[in-house]
Protein backbone atom coordinates (compact mmCIF):
# COMPACT_ATOMS: atom_id res chain seq x y z
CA UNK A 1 -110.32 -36.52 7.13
CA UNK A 2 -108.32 -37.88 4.57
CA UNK A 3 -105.93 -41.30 5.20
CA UNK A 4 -102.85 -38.88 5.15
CA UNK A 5 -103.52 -36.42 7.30
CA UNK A 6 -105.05 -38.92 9.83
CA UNK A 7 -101.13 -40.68 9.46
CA UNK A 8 -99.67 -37.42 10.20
CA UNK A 9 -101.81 -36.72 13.17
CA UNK A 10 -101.13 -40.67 14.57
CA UNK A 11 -97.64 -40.15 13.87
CA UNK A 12 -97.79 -36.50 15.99
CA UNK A 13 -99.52 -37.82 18.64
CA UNK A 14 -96.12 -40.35 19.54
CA UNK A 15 -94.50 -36.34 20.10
CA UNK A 16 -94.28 -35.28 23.58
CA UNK A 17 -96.80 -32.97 24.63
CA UNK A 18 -94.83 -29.91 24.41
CA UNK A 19 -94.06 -30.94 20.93
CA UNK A 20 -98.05 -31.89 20.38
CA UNK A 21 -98.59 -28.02 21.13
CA UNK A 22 -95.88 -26.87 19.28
CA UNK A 23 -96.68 -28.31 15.82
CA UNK A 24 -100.36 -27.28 16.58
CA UNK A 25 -99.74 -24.24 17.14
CA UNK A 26 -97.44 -24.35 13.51
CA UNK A 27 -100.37 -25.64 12.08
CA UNK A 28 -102.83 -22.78 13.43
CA UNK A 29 -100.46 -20.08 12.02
CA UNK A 30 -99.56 -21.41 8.59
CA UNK A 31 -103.80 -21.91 8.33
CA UNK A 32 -104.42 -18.55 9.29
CA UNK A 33 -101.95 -16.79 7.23
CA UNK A 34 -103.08 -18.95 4.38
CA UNK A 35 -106.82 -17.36 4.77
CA UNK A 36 -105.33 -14.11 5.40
CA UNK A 37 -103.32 -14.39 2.23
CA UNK A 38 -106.53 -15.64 0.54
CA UNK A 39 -108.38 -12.83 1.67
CA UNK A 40 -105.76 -10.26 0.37
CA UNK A 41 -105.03 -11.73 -3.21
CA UNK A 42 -108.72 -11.76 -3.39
CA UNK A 43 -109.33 -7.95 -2.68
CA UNK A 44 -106.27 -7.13 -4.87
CA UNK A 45 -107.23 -8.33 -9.06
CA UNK A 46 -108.45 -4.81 -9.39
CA UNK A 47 -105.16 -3.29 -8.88
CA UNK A 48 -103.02 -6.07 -10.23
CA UNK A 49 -105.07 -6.00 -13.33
CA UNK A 50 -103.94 -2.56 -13.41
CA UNK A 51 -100.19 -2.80 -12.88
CA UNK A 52 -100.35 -5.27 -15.54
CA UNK A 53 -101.98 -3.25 -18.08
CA UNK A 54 -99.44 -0.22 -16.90
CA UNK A 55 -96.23 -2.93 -17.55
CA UNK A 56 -97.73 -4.02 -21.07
CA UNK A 57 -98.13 -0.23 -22.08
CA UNK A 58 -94.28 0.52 -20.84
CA UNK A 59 -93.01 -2.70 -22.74
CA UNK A 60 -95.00 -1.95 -25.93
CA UNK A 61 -93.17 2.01 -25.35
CA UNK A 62 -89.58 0.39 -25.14
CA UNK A 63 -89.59 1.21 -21.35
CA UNK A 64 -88.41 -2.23 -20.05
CA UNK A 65 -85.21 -4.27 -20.46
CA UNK A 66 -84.73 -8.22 -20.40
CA UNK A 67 -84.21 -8.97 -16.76
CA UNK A 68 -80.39 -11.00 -16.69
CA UNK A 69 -80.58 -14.38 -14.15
């Protein structure tokens, strides 16, 4: 464990209990979701190699316009 996460946890552990679950269970989530979202990028360069290769051939037509921001 590194020194800063071992600061954060000290730091947590001066929370109530209720507030102890309730970043853990923050914690959990955003871990999960970041695997999950892992997982999906991961199954997905097939197809975004594709839409890629479909938005070069459109810009190289004249199909796109300059995006205004």
């Amino acid at each position: 464990m590194t020194t800063r996460l071992e600061q954060a946890f000290t730091e947590a552990s001066n929370l109530t209990p209720q507030e102890q679950d309730a970043l853990a269970d923050w914690i959990l989530a955003e871990l999960r979701s970041e695997k999950r979202w892992d997982k999906l990028f991961a199954g997905s360069q097939e197809k975004l190699s594709e839409l890629a290769s479909e938005a070069l051939t459109e810009h190289r037509k004249g199909q796109t316009q300059e995006l205004k921001v």
